[in-house]
PDB file of N, CA and C in Angstrom:
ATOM      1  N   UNK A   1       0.850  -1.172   0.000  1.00  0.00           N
ATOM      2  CA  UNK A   1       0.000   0.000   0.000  1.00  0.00           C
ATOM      3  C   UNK A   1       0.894   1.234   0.000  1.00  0.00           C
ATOM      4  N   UNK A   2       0.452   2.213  -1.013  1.00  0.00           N
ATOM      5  CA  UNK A   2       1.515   3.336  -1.181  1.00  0.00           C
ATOM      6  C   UNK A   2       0.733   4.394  -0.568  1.00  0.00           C
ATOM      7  N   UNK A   3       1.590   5.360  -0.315  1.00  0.00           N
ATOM      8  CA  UNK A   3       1.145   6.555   0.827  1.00  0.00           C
ATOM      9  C   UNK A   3      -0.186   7.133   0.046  1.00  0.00           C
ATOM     10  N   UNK A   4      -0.272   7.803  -1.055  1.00  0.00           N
ATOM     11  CA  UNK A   4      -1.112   7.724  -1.624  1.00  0.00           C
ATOM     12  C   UNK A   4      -2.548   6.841  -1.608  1.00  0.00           C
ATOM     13  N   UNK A   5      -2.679   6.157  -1.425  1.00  0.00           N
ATOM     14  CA  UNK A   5      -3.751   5.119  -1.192  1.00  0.00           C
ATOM     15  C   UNK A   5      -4.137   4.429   0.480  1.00  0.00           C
ATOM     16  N   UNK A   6      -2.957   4.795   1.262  1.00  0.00           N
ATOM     17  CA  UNK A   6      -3.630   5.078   2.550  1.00  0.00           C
ATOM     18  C   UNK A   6      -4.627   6.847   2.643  1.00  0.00           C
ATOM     19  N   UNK A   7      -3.618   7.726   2.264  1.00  0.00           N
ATOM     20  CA  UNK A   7      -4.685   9.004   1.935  1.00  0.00           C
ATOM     21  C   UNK A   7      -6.046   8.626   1.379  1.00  0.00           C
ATOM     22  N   UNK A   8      -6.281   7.641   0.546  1.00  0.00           N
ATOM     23  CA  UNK A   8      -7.914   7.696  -0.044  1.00  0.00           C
ATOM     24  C   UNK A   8      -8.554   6.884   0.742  1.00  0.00           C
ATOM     25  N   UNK A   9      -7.886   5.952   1.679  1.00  0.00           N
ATOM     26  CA  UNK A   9      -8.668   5.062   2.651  1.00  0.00           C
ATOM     27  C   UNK A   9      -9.398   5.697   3.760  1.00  0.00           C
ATOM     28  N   UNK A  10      -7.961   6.893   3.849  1.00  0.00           N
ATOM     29  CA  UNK A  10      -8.451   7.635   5.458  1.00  0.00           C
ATOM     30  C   UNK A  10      -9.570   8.248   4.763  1.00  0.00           C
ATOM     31  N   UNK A  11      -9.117   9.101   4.041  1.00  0.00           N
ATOM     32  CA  UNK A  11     -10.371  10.458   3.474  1.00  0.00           C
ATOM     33  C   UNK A  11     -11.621   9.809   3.050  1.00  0.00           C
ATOM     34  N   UNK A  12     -11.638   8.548   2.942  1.00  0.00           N
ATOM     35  CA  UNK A  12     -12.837   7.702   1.967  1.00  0.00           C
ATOM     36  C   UNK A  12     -13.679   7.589   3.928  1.00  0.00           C
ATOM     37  N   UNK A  13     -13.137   6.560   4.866  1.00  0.00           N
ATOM     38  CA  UNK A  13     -13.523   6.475   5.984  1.00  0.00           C
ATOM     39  C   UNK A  13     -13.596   7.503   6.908  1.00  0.00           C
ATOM     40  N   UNK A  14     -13.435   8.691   6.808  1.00  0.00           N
ATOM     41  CA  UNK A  14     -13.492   9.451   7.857  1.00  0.00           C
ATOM     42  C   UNK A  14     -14.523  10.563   7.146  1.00  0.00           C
ATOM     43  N   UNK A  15     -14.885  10.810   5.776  1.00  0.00           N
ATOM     44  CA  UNK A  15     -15.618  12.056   5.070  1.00  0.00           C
ATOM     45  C   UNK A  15     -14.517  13.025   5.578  1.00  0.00           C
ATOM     46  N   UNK A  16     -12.979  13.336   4.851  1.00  0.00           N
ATOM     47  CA  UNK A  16     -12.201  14.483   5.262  1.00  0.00           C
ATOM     48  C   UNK A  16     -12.108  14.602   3.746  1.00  0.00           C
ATOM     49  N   UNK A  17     -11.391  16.183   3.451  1.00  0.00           N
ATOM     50  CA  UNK A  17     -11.299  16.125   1.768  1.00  0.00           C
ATOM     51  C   UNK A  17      -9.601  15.213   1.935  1.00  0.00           C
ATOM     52  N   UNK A  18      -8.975  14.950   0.323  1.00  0.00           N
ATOM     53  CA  UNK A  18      -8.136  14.406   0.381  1.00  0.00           C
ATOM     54  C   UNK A  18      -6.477  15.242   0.964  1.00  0.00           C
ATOM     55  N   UNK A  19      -7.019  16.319   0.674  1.00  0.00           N
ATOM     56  CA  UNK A  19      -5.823  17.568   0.717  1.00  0.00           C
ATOM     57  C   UNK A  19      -5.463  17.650   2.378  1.00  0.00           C
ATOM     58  N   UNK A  20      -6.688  17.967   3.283  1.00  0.00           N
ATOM     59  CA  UNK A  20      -6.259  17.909   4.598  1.00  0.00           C
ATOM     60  C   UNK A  20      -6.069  16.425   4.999  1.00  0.00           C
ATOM     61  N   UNK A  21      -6.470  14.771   5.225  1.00  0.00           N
ATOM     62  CA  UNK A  21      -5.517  14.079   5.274  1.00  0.00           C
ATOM     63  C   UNK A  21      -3.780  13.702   4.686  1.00  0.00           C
ATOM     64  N   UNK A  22      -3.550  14.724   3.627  1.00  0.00           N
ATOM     65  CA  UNK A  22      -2.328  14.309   2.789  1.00  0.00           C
ATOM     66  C   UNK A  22      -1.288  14.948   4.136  1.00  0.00           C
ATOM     67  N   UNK A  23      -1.765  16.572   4.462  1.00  0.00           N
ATOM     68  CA  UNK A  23      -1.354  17.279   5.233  1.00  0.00           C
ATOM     69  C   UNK A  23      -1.146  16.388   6.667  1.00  0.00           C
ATOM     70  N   UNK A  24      -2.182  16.084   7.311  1.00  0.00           N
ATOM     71  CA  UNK A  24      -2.290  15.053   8.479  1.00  0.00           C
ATOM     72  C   UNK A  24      -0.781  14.018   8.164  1.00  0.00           C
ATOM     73  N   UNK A  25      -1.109  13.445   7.751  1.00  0.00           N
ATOM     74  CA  UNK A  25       0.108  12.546   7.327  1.00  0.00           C
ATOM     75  C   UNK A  25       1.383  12.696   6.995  1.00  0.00           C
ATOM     76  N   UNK A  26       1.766  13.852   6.088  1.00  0.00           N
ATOM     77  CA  UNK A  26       2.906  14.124   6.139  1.00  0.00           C
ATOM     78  C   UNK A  26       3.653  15.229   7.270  1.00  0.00           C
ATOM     79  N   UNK A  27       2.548  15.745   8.138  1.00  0.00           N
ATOM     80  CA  UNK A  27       3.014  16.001   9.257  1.00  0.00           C
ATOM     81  C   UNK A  27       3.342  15.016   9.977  1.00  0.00           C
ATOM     82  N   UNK A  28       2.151  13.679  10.858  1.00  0.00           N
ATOM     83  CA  UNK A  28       2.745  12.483  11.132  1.00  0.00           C
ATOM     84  C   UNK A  28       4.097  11.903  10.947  1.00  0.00           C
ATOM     85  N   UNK A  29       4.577  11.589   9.765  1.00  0.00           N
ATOM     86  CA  UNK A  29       5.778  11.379   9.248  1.00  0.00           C
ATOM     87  C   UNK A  29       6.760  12.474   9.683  1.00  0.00           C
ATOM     88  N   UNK A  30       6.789  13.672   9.564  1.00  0.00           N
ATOM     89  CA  UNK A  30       8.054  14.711   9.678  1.00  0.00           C
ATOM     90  C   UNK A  30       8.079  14.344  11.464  1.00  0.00           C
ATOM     91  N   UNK A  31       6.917  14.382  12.224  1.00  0.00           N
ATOM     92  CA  UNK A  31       7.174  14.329  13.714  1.00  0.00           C
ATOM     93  C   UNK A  31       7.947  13.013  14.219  1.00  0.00           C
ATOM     94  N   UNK A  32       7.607  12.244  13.439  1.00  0.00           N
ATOM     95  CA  UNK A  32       8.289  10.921  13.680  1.00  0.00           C
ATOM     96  C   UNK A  32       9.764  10.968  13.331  1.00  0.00           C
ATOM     97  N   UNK A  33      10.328  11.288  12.335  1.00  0.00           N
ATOM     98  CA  UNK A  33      11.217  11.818  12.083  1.00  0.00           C
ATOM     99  C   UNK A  33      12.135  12.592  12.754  1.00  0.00           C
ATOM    100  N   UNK A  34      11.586  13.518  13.273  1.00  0.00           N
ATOM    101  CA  UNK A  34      12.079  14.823  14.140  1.00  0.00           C
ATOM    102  C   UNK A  34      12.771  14.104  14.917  1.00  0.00           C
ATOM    103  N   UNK A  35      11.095  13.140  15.887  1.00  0.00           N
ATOM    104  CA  UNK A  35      11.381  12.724  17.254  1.00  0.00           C
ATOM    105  C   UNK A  35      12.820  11.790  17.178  1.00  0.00           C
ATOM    106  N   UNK A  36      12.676  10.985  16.422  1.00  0.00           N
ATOM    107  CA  UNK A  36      14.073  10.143  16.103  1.00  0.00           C
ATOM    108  C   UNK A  36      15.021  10.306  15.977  1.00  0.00           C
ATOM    109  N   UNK A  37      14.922  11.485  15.292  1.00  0.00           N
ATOM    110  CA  UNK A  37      16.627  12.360  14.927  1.00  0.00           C
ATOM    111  C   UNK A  37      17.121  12.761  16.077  1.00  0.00           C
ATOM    112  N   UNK A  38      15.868  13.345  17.253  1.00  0.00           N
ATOM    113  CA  UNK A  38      16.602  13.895  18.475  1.00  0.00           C
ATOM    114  C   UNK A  38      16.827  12.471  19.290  1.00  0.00           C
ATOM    115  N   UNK A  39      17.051  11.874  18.914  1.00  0.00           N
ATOM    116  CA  UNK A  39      17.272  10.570  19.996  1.00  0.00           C
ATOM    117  C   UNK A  39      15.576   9.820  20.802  1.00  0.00           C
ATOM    118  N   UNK A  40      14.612  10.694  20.308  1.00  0.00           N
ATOM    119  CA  UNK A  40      13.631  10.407  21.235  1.00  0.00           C
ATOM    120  C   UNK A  40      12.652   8.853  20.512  1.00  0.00           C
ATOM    121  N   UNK A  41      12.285   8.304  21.063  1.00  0.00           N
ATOM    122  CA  UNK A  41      11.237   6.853  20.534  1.00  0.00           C
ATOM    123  C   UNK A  41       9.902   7.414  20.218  1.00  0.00           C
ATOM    124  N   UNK A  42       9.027   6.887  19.483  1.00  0.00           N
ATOM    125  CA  UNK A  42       7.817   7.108  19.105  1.00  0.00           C
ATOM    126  C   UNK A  42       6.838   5.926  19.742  1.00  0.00           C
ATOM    127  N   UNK A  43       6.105   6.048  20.694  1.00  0.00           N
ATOM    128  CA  UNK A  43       4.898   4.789  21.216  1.00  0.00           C
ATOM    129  C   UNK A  43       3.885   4.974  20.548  1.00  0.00           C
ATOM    130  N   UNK A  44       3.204   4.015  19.362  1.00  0.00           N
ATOM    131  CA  UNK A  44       2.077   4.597  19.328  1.00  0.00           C
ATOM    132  C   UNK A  44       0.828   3.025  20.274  1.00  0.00           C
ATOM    133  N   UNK A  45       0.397   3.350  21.213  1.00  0.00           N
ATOM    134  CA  UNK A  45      -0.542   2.276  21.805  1.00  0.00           C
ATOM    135  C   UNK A  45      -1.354   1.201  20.978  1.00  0.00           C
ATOM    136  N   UNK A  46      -1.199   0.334  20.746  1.00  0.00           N
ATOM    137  CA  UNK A  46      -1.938  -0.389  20.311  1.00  0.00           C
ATOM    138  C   UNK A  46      -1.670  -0.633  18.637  1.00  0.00           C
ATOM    139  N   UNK A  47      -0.181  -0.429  18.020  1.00  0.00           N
ATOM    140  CA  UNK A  47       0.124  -0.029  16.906  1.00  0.00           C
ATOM    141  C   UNK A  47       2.110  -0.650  16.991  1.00  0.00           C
ATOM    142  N   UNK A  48       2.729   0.066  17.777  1.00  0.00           N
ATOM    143  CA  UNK A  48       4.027  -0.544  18.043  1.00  0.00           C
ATOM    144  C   UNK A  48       4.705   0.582  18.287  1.00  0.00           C
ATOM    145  N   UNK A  49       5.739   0.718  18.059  1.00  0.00           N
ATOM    146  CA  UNK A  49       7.214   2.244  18.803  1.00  0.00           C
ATOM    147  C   UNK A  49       8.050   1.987  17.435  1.00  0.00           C
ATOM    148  N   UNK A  50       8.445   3.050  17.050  1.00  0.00           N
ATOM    149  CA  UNK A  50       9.328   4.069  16.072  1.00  0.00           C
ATOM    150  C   UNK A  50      10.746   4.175  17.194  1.00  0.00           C
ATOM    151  N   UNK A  51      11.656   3.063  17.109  1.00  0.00           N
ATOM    152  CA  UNK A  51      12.766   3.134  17.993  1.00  0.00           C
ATOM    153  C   UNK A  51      14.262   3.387  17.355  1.00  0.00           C
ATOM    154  N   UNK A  52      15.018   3.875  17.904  1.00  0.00           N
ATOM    155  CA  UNK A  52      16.956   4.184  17.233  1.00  0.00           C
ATOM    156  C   UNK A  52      17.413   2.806  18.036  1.00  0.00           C
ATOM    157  N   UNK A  53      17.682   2.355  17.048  1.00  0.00           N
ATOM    158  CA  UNK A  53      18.588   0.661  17.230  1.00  0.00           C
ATOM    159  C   UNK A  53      20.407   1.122  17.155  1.00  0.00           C
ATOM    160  N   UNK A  54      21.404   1.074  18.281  1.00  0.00           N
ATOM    161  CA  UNK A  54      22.618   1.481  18.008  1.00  0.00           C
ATOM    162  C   UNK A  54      23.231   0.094  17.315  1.00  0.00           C
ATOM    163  N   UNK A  55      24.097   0.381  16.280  1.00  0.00           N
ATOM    164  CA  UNK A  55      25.069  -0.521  15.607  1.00  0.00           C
ATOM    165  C   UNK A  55      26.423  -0.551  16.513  1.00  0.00           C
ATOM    166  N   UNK A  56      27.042  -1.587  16.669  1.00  0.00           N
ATOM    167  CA  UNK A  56      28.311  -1.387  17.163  1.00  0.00           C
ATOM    168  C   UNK A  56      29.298  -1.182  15.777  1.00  0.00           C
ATOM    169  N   UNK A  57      30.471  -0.839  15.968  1.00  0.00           N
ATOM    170  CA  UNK A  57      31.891  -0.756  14.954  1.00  0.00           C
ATOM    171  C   UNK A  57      31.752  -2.345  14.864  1.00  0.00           C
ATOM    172  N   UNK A  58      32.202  -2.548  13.433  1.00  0.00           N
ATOM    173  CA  UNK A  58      32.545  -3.886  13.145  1.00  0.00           C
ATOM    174  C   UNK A  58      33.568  -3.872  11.726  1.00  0.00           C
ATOM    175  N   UNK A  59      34.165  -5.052  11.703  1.00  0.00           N
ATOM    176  CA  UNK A  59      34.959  -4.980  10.641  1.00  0.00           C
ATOM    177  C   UNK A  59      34.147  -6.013   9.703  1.00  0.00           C
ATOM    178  N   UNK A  60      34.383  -5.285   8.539  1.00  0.00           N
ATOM    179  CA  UNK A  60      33.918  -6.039   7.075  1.00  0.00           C
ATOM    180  C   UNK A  60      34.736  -6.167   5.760  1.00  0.00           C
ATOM    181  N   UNK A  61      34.656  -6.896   4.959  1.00  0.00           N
ATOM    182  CA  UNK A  61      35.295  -7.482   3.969  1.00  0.00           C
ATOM    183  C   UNK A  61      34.712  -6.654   2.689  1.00  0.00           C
ATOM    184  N   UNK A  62      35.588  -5.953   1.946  1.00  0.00           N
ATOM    185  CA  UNK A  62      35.431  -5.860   0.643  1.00  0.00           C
ATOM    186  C   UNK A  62      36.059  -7.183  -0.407  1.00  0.00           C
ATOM    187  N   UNK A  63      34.927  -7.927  -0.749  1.00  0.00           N
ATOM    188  CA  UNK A  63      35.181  -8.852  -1.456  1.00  0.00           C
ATOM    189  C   UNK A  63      35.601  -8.423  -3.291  1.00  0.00           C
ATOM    190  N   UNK A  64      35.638  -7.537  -3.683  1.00  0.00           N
ATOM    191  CA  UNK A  64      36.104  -7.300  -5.048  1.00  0.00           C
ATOM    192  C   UNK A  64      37.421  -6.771  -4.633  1.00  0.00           C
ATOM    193  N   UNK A  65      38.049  -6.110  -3.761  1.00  0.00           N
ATOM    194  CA  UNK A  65      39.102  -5.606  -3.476  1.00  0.00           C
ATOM    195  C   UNK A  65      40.435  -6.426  -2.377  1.00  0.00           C
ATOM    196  N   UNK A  66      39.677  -7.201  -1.766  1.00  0.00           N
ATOM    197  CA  UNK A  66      40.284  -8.547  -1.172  1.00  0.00           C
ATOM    198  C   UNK A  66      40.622  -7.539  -0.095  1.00  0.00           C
ATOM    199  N   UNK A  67      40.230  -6.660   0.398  1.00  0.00           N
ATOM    200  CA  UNK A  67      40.447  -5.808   1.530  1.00  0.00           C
ATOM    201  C   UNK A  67      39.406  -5.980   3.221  1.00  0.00           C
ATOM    202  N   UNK A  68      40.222  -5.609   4.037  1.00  0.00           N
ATOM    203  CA  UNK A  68      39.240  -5.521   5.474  1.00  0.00           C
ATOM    204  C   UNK A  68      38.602  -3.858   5.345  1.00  0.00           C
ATOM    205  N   UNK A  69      37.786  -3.781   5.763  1.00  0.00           N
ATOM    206  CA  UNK A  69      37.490  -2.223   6.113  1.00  0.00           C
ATOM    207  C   UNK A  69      36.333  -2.248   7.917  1.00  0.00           C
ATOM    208  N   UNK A  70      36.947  -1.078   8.264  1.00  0.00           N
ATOM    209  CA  UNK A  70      36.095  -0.865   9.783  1.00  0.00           C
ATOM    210  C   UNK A  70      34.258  -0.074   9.323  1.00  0.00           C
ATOM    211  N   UNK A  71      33.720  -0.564  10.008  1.00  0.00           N
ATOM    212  CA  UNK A  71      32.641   0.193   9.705  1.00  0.00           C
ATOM    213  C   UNK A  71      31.866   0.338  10.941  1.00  0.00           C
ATOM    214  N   UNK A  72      31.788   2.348  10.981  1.00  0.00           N
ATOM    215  CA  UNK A  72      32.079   2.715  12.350  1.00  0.00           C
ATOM    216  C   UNK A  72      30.145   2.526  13.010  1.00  0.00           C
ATOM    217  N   UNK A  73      30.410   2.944  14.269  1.00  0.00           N
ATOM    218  CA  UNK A  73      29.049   2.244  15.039  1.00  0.00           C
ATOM    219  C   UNK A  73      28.374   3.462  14.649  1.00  0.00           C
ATOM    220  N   UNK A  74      27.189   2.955  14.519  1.00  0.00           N
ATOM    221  CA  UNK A  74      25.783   3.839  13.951  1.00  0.00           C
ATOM    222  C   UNK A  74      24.667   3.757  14.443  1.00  0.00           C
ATOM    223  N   UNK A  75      23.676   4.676  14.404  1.00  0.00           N
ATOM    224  CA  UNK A  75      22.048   4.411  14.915  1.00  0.00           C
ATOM    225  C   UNK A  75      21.207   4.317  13.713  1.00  0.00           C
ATOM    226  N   UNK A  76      20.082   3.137  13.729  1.00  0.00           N
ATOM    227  CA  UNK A  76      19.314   3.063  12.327  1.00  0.00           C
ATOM    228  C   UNK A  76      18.227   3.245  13.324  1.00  0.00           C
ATOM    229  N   UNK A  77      17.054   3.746  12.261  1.00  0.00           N
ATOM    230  CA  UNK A  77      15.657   3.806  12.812  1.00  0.00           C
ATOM    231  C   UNK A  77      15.224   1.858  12.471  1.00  0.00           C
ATOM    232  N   UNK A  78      14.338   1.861  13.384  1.00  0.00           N
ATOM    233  CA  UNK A  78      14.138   0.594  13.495  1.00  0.00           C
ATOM    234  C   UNK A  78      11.939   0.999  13.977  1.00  0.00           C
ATOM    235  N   UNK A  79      11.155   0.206  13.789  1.00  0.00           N
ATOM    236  CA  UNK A  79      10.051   0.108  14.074  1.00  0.00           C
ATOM    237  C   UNK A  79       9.985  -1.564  14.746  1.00  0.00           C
ATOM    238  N   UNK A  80       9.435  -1.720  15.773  1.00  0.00           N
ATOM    239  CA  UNK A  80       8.864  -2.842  17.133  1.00  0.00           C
ATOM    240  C   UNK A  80       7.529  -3.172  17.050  1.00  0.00           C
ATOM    241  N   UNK A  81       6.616  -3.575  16.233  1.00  0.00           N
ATOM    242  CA  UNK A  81       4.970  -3.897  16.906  1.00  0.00           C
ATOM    243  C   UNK A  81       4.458  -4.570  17.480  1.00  0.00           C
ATOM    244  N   UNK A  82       3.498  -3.904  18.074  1.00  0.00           N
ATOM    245  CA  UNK A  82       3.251  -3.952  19.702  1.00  0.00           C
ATOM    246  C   UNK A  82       2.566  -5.460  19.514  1.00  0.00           C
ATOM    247  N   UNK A  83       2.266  -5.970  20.306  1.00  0.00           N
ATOM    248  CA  UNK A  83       1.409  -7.503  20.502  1.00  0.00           C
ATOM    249  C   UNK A  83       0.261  -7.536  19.914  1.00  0.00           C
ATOM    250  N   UNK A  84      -1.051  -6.721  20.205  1.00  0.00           N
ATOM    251  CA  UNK A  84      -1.713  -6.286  19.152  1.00  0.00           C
ATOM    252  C   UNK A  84      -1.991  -6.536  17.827  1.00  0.00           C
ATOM    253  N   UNK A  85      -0.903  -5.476  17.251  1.00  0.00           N
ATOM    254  CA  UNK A  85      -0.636  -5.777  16.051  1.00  0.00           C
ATOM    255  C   UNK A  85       0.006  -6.736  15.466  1.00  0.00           C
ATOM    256  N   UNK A  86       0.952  -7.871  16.209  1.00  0.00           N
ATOM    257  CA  UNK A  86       1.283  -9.339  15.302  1.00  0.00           C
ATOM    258  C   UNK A  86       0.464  -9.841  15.505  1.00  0.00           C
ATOM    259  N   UNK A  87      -0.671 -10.252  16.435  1.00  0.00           N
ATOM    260  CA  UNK A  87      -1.421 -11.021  16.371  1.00  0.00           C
ATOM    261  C   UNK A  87      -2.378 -10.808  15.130  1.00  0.00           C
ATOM    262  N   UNK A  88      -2.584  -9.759  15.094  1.00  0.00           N
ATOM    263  CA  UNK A  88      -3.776  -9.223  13.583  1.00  0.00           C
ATOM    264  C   UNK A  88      -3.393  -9.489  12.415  1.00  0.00           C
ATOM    265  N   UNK A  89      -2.134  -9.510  12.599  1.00  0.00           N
ATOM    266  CA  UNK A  89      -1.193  -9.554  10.895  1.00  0.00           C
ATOM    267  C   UNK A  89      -1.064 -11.501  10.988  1.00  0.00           C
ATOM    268  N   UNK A  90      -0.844 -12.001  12.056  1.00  0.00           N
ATOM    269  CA  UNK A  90      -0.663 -13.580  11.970  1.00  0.00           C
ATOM    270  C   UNK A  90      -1.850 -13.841  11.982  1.00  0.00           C
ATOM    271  N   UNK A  91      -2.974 -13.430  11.997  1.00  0.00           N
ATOM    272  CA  UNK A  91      -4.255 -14.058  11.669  1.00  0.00           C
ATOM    273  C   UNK A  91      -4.449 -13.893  10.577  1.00  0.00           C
TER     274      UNK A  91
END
């Protein structure tokens, strides 16, 4: 499902025009964003958490170059869902 077509689901189920859910949503997204960048987690209840997963330094292999290289420790955004929601998706 592309962002686009969650917009016509919401606006179709809620009677909103399509323009103010597009807005709704891509605010959603920038806050999530924000919150992450500052180090902070996202809970949403009953849905799952928007969490920063730290990488440690590790060494890796360039296999075309027959070389080692370090590759330094990092934070990826990572998403967790909540109990809730695997159970709905495994049914």
């Amino acid at each position: 499902m592309t962002k686009a077509e969650i917009v016509n689901e919401i606006a179709k189920s809620v009677n909103v025009d399509k323009t103010t859910v597009q807005a709704v949503v891509d605010e959603f997204t920038k806050c999530v964003k924000d919150s992450l960048a500052k180090g902070n987690p996202v809970y949403i209840r009953g849905f799952g958490s928007f969490i920063i997963k730290h990488r440690a330094e590790k060494a890796a292999r360039n296999i075309t170059k027959n070389t080692t290289m370090t590759i330094p420790a990092h934070d990826v955004p990572a998403f967790k869902p909540a109990k809730v929601f695997v159970n709905v998706v495994k049914k």
